[in-house]
C-alpha atoms as a PDB file:
ATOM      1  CA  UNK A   1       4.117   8.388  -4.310  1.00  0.00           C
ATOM      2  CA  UNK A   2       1.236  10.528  -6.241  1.00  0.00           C
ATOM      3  CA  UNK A   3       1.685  12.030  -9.610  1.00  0.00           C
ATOM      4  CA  UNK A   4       2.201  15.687  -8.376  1.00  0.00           C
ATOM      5  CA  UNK A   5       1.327  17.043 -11.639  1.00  0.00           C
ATOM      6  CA  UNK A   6      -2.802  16.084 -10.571  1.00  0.00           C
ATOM      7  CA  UNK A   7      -5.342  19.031 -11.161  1.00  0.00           C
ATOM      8  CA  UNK A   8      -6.932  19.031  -7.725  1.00  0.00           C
ATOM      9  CA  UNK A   9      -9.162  21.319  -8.357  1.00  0.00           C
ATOM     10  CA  UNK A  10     -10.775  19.774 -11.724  1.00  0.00           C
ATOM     11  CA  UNK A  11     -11.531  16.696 -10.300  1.00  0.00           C
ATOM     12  CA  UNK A  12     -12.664  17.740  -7.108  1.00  0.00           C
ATOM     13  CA  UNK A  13     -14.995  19.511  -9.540  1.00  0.00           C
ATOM     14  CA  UNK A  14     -16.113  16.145 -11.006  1.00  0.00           C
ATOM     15  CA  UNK A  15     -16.648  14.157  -7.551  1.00  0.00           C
ATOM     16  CA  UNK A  16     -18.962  17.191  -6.568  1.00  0.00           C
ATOM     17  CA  UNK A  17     -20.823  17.280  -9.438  1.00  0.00           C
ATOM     18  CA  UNK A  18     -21.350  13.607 -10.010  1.00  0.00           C
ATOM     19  CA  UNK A  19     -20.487  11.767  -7.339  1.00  0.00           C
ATOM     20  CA  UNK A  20     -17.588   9.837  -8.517  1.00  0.00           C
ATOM     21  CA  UNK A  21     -14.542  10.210 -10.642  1.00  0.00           C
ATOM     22  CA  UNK A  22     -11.433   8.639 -12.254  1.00  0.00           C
ATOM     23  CA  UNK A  23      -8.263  10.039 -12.245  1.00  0.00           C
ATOM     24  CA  UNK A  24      -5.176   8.967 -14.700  1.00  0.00           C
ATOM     25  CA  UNK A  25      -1.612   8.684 -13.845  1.00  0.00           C
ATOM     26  CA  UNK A  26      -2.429   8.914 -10.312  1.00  0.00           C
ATOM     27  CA  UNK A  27       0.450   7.423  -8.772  1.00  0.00           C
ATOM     28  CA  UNK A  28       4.152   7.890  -9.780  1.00  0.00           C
ATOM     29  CA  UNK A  29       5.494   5.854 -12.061  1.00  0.00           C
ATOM     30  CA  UNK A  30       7.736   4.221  -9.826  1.00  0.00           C
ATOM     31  CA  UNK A  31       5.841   3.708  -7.363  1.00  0.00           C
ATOM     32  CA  UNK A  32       3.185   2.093  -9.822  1.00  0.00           C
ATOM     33  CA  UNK A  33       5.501  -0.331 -11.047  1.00  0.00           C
ATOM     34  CA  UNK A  34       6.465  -1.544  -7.366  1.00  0.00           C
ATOM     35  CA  UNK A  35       3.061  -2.180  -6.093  1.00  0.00           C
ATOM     36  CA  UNK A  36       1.884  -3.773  -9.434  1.00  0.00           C
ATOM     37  CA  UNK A  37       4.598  -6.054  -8.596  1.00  0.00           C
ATOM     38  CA  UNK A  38       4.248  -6.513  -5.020  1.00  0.00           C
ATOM     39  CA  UNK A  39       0.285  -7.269  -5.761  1.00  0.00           C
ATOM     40  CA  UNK A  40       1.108  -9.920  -8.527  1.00  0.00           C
ATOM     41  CA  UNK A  41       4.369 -11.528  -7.058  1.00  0.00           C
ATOM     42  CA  UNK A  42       4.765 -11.352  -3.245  1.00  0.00           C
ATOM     43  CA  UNK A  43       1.189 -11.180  -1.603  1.00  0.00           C
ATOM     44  CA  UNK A  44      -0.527 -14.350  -0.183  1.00  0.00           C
ATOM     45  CA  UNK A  45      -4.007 -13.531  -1.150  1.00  0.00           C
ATOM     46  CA  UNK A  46      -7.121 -15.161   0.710  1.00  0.00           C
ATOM     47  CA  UNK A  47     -10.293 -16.139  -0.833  1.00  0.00           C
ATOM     48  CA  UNK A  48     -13.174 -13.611   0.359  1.00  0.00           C
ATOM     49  CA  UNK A  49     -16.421 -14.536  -0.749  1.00  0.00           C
ATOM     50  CA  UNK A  50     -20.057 -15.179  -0.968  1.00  0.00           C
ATOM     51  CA  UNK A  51     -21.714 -18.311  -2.151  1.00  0.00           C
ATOM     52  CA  UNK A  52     -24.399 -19.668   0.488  1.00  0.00           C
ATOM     53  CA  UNK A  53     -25.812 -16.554   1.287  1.00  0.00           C
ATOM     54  CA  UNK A  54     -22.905 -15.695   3.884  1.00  0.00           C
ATOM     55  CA  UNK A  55     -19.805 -14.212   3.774  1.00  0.00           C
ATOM     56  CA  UNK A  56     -16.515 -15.861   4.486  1.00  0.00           C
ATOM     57  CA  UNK A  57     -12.824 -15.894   4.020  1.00  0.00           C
ATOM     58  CA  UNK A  58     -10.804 -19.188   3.271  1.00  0.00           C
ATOM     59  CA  UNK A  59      -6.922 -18.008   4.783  1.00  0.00           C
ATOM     60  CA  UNK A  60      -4.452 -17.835   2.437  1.00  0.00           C
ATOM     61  CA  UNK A  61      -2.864 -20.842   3.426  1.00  0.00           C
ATOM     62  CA  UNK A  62      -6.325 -23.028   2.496  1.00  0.00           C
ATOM     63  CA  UNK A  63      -6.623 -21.140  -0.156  1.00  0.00           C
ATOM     64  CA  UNK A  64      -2.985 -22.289  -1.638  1.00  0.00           C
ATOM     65  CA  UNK A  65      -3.929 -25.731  -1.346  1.00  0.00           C
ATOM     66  CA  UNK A  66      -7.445 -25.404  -2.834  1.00  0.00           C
ATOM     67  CA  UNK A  67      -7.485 -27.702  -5.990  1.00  0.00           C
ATOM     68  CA  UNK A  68      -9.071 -25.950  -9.062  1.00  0.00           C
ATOM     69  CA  UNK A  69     -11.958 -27.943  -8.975  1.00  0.00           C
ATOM     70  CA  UNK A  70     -13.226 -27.011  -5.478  1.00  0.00           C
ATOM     71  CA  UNK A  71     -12.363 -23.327  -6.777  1.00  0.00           C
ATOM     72  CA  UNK A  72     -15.094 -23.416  -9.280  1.00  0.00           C
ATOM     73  CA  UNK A  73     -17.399 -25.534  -7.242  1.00  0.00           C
ATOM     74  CA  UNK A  74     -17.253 -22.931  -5.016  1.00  0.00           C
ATOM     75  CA  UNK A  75     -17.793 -20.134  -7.913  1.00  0.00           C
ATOM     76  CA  UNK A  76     -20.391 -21.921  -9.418  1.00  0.00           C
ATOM     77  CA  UNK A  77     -22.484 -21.725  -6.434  1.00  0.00           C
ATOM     78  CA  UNK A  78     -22.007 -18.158  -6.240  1.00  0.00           C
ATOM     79  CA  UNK A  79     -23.457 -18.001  -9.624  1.00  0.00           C
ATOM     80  CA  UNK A  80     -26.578 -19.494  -8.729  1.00  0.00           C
ATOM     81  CA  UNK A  81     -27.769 -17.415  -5.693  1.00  0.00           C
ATOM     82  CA  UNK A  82     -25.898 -14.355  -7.919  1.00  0.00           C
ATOM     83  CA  UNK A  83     -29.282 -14.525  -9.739  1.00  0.00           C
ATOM     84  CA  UNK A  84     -31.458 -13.250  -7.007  1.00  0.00           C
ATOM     85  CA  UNK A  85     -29.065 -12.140  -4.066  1.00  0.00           C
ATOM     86  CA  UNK A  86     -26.015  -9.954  -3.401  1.00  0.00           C
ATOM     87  CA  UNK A  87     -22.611 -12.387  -3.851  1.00  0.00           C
ATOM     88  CA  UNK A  88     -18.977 -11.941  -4.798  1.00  0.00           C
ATOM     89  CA  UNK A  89     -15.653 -13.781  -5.080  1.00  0.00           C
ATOM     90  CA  UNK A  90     -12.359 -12.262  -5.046  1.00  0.00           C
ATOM     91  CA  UNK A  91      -8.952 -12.574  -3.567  1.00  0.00           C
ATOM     92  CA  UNK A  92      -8.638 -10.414  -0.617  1.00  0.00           C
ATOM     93  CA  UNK A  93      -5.109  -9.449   1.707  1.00  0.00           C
ATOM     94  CA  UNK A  94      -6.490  -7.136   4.600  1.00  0.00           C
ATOM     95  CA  UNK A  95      -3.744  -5.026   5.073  1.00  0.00           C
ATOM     96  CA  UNK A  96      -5.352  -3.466   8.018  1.00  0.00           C
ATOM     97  CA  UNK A  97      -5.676  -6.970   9.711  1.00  0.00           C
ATOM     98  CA  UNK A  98      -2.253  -7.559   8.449  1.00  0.00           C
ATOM     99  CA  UNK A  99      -0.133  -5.142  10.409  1.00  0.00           C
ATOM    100  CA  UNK A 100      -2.213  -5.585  13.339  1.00  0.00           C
ATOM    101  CA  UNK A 101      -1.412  -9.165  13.898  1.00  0.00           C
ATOM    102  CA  UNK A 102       2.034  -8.937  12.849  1.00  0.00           C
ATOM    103  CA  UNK A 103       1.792 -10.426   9.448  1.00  0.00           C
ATOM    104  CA  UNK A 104       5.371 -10.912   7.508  1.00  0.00           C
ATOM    105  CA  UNK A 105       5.706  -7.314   6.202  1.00  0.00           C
ATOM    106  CA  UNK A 106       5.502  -6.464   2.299  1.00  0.00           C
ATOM    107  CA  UNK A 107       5.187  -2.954   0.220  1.00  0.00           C
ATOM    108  CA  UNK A 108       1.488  -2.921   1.035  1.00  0.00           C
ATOM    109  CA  UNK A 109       2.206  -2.234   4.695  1.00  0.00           C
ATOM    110  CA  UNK A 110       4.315   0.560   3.914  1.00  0.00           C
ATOM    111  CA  UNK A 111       1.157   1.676   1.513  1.00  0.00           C
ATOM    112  CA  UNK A 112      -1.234   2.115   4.242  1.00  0.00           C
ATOM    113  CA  UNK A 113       1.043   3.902   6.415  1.00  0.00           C
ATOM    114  CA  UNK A 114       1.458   6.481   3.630  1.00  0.00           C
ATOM    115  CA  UNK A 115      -2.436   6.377   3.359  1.00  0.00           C
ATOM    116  CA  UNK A 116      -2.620   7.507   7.120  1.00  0.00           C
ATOM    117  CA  UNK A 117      -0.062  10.352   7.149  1.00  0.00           C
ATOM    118  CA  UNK A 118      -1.123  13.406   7.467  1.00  0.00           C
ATOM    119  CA  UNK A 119      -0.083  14.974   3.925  1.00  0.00           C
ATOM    120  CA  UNK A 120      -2.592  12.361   2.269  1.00  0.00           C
ATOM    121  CA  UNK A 121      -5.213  12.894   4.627  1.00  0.00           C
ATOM    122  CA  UNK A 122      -4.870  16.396   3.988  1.00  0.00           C
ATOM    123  CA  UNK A 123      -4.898  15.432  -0.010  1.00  0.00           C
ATOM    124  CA  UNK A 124      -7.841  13.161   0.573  1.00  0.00           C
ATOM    125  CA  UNK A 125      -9.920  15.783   2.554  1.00  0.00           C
ATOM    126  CA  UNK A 126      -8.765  18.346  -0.525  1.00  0.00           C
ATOM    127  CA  UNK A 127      -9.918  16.363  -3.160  1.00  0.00           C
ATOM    128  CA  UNK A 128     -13.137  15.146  -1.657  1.00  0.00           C
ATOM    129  CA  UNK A 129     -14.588  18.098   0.197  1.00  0.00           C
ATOM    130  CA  UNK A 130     -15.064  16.555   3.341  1.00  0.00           C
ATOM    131  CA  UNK A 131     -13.233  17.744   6.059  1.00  0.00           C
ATOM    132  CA  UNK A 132     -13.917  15.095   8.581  1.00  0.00           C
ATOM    133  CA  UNK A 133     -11.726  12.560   6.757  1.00  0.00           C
ATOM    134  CA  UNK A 134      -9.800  10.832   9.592  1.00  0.00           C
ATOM    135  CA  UNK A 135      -8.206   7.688   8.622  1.00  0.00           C
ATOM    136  CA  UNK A 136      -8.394   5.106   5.245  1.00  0.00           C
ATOM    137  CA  UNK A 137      -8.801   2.055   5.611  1.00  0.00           C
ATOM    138  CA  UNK A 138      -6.903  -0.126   2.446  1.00  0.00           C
ATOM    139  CA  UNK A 139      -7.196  -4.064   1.309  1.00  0.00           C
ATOM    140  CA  UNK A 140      -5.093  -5.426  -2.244  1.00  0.00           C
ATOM    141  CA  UNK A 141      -7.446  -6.897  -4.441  1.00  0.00           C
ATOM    142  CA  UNK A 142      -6.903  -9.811  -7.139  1.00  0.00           C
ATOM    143  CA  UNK A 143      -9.760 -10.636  -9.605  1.00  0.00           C
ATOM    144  CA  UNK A 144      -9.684 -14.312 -11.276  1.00  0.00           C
ATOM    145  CA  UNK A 145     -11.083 -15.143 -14.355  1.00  0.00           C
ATOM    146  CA  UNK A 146     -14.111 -15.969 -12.926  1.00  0.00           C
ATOM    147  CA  UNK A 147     -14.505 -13.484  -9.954  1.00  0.00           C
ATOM    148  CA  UNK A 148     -17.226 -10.931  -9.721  1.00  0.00           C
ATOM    149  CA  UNK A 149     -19.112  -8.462  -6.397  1.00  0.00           C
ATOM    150  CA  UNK A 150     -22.626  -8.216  -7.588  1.00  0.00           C
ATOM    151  CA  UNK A 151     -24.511  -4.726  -6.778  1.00  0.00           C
ATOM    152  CA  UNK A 152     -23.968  -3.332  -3.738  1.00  0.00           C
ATOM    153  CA  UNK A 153     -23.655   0.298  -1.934  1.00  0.00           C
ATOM    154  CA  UNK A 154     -20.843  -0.177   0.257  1.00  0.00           C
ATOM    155  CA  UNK A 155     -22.510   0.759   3.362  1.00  0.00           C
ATOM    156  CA  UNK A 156     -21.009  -0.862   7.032  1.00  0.00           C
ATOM    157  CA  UNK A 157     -22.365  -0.109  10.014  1.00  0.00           C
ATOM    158  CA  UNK A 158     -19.183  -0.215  12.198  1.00  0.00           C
ATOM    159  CA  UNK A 159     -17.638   2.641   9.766  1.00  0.00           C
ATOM    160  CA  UNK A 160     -18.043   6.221   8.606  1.00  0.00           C
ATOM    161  CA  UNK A 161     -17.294   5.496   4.804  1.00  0.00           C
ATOM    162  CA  UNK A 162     -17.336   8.961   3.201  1.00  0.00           C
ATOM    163  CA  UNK A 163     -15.685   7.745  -0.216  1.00  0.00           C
ATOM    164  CA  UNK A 164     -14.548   4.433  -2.058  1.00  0.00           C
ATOM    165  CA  UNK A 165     -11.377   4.192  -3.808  1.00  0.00           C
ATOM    166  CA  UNK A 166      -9.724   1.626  -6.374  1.00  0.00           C
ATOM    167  CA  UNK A 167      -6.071   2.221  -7.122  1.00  0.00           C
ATOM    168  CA  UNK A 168      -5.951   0.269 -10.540  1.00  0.00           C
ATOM    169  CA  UNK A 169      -2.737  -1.434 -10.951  1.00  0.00           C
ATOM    170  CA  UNK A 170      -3.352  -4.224 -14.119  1.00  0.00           C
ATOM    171  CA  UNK A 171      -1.325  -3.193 -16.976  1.00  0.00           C
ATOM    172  CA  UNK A 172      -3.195  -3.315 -20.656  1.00  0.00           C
ATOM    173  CA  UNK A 173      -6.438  -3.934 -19.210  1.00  0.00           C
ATOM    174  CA  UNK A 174      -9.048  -4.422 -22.318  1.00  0.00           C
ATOM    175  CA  UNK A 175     -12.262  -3.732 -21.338  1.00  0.00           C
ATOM    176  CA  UNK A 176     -13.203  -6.816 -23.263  1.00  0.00           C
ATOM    177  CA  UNK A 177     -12.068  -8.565 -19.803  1.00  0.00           C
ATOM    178  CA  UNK A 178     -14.649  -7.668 -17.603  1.00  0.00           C
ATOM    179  CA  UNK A 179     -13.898  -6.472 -14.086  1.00  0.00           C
ATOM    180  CA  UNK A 180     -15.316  -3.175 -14.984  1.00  0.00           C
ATOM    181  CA  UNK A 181     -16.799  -1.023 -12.180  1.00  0.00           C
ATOM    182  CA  UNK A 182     -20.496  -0.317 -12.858  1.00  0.00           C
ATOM    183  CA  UNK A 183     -22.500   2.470 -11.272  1.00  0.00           C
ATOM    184  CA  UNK A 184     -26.202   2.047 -10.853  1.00  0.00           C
ATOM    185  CA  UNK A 185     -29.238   4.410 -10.432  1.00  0.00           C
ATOM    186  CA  UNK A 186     -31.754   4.056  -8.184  1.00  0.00           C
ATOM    187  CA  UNK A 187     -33.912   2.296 -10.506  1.00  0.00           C
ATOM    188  CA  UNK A 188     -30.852  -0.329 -10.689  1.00  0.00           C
ATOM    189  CA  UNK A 189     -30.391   1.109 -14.245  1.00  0.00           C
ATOM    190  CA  UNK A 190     -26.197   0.432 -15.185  1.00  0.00           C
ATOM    191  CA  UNK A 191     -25.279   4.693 -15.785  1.00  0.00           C
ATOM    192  CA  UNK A 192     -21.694   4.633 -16.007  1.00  0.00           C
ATOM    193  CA  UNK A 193     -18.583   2.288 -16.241  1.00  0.00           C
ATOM    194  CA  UNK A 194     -14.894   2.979 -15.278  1.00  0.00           C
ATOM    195  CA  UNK A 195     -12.468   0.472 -17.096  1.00  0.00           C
ATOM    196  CA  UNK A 196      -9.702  -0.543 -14.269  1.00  0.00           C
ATOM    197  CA  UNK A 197      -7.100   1.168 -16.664  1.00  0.00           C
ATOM    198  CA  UNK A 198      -3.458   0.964 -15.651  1.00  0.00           C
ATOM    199  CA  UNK A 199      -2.521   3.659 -12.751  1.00  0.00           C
ATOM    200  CA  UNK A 200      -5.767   5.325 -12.529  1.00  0.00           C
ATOM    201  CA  UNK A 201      -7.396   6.261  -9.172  1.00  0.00           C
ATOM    202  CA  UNK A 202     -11.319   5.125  -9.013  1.00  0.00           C
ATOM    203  CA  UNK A 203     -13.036   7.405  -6.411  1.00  0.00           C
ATOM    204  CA  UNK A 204     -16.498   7.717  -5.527  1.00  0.00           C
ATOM    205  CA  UNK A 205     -19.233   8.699  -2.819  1.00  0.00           C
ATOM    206  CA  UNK A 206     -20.395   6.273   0.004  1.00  0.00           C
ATOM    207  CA  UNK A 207     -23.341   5.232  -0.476  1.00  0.00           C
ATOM    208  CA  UNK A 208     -23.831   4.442  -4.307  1.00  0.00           C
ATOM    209  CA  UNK A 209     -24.800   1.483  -5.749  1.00  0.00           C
ATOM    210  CA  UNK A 210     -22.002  -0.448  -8.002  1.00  0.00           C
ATOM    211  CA  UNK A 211     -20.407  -3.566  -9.085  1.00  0.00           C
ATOM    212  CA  UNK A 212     -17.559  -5.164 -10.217  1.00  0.00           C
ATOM    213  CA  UNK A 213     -18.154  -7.677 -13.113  1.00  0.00           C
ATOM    214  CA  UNK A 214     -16.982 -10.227 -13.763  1.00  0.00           C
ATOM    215  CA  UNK A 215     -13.450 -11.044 -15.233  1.00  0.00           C
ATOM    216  CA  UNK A 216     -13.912 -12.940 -18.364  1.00  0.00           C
ATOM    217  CA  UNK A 217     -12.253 -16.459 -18.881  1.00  0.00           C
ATOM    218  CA  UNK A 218     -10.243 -15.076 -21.885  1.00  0.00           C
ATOM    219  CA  UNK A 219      -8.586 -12.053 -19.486  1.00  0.00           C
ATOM    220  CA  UNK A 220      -4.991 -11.913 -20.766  1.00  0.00           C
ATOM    221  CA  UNK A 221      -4.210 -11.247 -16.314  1.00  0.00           C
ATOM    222  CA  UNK A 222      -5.568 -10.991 -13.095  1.00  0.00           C
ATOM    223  CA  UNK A 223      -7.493  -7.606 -11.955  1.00  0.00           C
ATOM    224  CA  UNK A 224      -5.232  -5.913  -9.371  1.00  0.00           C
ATOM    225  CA  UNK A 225      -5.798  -3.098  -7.568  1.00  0.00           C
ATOM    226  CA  UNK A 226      -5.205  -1.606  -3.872  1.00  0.00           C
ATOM    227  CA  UNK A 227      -9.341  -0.963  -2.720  1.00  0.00           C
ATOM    228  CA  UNK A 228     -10.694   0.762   0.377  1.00  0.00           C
ATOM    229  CA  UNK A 229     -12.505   3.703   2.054  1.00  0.00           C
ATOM    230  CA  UNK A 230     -11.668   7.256   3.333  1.00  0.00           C
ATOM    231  CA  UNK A 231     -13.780   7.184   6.517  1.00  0.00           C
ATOM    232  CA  UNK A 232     -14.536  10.433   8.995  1.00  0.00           C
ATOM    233  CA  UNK A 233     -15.263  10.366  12.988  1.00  0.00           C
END
């Protein structure tokens, strides 16, 4: 499933150094192809988000019979407290949760499994350094026109995140479209943006303080990627 012409070695280089990195061509192109597919096609996506100060998740099924205009109700009261609070609004499948409770199976399953086996652990331990890397933990993602995660660090209590990942799978993204992941100092000063380009691996160290903006109304598609964590323990 990955590109096995990656340099290992230069962008473990760059994660070191800086903290985070993006790596082209990551997957095959295949296998890119399939899951692009899979993410835009066959997945029933629920609505995670944030708009009252707490977060929830509408099921996919309530989220299929949402009418537009309770969509963006809902959005534009996540852009008010978005002005002095942490909120968000995307499409979410847990795939974790999915396999767990017996969900109808789809290509994502099969992703996570491949995510857990022992030659990618062994890969994601390579690339970042960290040798404690014990499991991943993987969710699709679909960003709206509309949809945003305002600045946060990606700390959780209940798990050892050592890295963040974003397997980019939107094809002709123009940064023009938002949904650009931002990196922050500790000043909240923006310092760097990766542009979700097609087939590119997003990596970076847990804590650090990003966002995803949002996805323009004029976005010629949805933002789709394959998100999650490398966690150690």
């Amino acid at each position: 499933m990955i590109n096995n012409a990656i340099d290992l070695n230069r962008y473990r280089q760059r994660l070191v150094q800086h903290t985070r990195v993006q790596i082209p061509d990551f997957l095959q192109p295949d296998a890119a192809e399939a899951l692009h597919a899979c993410l835009r096609d066959d997945i029933p996506f629920a609505l995670a988000e944030r708009s009252d100060g707490v977060s929830h998740t509408l099921d996919a099924a309530s989220y299929a019979a949402m009418d537009e205009s309770a969509r963006q109700a809902l959005l534009h009261k996540a852009y008010v407290r978005a002005k002095s609070e942490f909120q968000f609004s995307y499409d979410s499948y847990m795939i974790v949760r999915a396999m767990k409770e017996g969900w109808t199976p789809n290509l994502l399953h099969a992703v996570l499994e491949f995510l857990n086996a022992p030659e990618f652990l062994m890969f994601a331990r390579r690339l970042s350094g960290e040798p404690t890397i014990s499991r991943v933990s993987a969710q699709g993602t679909r960003y709206r026109p509309g949809q945003f995660l305002t600045r946060h660090q990606d700390r959780e209590d209940s798990e050892n995140r050592v890295c963040a990942f974003v397997i980019n799978l939107s094809k002709n993204w123009d940064s023009d479209w938002g949904g650009l992941l931002q990196f922050h100092d500790d000043a909240d000063r923006l310092v760097e943006t990766f542009v979700p380009y097609w087939n590119t691996l997003s990596l970076f160290r847990v804590p650090q303080s990003h966002t995803v903006s949002l996805v323009t109304p004029w976005a010629g598609a949805d933002r789709l990627a394959i998100t999650g964590w490398f966690l150690a323990g």
